[in-house]
Protein backbone atom coordinates (compact mmCIF):
# COMPACT_ATOMS: atom_id res chain seq x y z
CA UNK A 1 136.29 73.11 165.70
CA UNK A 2 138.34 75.91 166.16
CA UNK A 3 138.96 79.00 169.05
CA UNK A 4 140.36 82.13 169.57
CA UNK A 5 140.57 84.08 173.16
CA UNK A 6 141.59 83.11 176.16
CA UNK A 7 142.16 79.54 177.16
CA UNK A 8 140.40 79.73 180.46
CA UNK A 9 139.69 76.29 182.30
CA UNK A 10 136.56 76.39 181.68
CA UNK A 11 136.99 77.04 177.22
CA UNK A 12 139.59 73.88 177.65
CA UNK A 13 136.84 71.60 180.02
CA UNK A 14 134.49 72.32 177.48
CA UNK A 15 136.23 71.72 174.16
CA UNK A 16 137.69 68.74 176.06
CA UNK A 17 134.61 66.99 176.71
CA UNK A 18 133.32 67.15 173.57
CA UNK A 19 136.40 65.34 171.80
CA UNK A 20 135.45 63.14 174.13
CA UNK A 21 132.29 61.98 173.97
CA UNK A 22 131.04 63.63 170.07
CA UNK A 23 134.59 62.02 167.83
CA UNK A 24 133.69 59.55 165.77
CA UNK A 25 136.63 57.38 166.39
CA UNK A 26 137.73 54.49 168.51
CA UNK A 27 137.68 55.19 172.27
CA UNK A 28 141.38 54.70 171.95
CA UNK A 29 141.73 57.47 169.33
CA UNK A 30 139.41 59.93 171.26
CA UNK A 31 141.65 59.44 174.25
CA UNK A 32 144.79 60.38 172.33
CA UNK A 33 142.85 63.42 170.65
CA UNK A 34 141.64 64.49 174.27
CA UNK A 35 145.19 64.15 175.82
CA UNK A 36 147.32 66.40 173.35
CA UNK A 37 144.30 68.85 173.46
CA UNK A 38 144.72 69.54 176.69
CA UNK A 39 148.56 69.44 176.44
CA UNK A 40 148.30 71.73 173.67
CA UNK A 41 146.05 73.95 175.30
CA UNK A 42 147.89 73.96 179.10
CA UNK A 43 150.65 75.11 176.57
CA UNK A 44 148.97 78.33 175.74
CA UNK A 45 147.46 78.96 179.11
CA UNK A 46 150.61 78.82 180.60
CA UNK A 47 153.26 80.12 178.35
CA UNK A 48 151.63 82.54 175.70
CA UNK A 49 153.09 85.84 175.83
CA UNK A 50 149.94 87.37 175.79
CA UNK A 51 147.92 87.76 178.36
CA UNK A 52 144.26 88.60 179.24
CA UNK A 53 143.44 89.77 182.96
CA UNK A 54 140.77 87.61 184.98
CA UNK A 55 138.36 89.03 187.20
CA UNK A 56 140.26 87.18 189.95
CA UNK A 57 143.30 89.24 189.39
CA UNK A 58 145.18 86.42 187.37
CA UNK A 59 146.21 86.45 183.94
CA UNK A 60 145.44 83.69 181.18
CA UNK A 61 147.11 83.05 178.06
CA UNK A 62 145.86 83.76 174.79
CA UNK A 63 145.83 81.59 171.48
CA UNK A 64 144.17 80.02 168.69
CA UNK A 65 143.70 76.43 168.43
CA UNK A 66 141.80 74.09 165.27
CA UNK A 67 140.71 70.48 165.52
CA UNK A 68 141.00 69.48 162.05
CA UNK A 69 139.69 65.66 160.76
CA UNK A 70 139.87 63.99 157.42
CA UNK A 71 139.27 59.96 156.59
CA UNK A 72 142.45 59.59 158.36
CA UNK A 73 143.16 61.65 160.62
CA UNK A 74 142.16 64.42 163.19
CA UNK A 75 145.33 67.33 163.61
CA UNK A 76 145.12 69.49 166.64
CA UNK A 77 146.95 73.28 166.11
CA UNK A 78 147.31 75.50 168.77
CA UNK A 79 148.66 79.24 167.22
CA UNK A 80 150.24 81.43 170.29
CA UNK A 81 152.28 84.48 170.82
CA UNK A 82 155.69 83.92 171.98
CA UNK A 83 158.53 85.94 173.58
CA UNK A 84 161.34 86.45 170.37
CA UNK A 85 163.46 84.91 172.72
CA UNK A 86 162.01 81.87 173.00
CA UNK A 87 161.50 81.15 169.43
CA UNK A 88 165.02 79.04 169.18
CA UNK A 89 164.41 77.18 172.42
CA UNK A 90 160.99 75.76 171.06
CA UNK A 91 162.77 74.93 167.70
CA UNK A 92 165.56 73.16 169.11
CA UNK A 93 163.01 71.24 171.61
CA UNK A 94 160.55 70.20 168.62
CA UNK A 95 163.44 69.32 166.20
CA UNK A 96 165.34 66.80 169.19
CA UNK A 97 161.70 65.46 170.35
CA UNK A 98 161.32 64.18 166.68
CA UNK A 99 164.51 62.68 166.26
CA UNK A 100 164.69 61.37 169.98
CA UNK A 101 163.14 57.35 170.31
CA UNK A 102 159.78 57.18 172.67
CA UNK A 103 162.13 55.60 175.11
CA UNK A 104 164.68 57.74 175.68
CA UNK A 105 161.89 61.03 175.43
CA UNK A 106 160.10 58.87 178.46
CA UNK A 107 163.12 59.09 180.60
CA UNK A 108 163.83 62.66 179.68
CA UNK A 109 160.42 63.69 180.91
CA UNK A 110 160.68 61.54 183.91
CA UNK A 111 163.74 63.63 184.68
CA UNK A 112 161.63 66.93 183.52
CA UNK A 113 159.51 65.98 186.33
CA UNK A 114 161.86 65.90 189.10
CA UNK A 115 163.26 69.36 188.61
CA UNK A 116 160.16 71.00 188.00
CA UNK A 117 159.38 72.23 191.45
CA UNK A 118 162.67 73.57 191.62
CA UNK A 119 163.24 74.75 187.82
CA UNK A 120 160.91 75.98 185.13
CA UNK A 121 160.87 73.61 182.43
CA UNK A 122 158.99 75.51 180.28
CA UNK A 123 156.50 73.92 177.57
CA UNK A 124 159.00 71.23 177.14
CA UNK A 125 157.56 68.44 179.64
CA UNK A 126 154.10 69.31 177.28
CA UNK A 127 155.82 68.82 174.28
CA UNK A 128 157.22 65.21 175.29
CA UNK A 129 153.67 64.38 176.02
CA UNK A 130 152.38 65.76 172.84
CA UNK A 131 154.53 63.38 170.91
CA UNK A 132 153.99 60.33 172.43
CA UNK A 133 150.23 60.63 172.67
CA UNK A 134 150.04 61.49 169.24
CA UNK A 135 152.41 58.84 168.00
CA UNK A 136 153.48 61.47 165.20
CA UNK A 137 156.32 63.95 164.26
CA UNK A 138 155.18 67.73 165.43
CA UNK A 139 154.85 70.31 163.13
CA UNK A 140 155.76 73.46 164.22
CA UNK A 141 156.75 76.63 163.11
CA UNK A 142 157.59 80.03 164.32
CA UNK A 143 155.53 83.22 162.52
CA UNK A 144 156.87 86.77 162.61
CA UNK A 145 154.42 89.21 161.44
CA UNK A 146 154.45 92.65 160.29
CA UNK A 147 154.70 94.31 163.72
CA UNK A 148 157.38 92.27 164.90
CA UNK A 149 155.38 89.78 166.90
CA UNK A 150 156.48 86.21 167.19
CA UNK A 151 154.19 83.12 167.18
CA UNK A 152 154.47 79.66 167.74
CA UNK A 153 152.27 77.24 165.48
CA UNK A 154 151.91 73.06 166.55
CA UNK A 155 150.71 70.55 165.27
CA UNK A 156 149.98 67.27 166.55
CA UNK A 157 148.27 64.49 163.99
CA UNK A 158 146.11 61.79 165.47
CA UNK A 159 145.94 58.81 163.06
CA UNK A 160 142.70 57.07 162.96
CA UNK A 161 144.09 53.69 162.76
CA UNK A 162 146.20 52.82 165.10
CA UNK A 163 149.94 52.28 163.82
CA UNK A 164 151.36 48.77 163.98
């Protein structure tokens, strides 16, 4: 599967239902697919830097994202714009969350969660979640093209068999 527009609620509902009841996988595996799609996704809603106007007068973020499976497998990318300026902030984030044990990530977030109201976390509560859903490094990169644009790229991979 694979998209590229707006992530409106209703693009994410229905992409998210479909992991959910048309992957050939373990319920188990389907839930972990379903959960860092939608992490994934919020992620671009949210914090792309580009934007596409609703009727409603609000703005959406914009972004590509591919649900790839092999035999073992199923790896979820999500492709976004991104301010320059937040390009070492993600890398830095990404890099500790995949050196960081599930423990001590589970505290951070629980600590994420209790200055959100008052702070913007940014993507990095989402990322946390990503992780330990997954149960696998990310892979992410940043992308500069020709014009001077900045995008992220994430990857999440979803292991068919569950890891002992």
């Amino acid at each position: 599967m694979n998209y590229d527009g707006p992530f409106i609620i209703q693009i994410i509902s229905t992409f998210s239902k479909f992991l959910l009841e048309n992957t050939v996988a373990t319920e188990h595996v389907s839930k972990k697919l379903y959960r860092v799609f939608i992490e994934l996704a919020q992620n671009v809603a949210l914090y792309s830097s580009e934007r596409v106007g609703l009727i409603n007068g609000a703005f959406i973020g914009k972004g590509k994202v591919y649900i790839i499976e092999n035999n073992d497998a199923f790896k979820c990318i999500t492709i976004n714009r991104i301010h320059k300026e937040h390009a070492a902030t993600l890398i830095k984030n990404c890099s500790e969350i995949n050196i960081t044990p599930i423990e001590a990530l589970r505290t951070k977030k629980r600590n994420l969660y209790k200055i959100a109201n008052v702070q913007d976390t940014g993507a990095h509560i989402g990322l946390i979640m990503i992780y330990t859903y997954s149960a696998n490094p990310l892979e992410f990169e940043i992308i500069d093209n020709e014009d001077g644009e900045s995008y992220f790229k994430i990857a999440a991979t979803i292991n068919k068999v569950e890891n002992s």
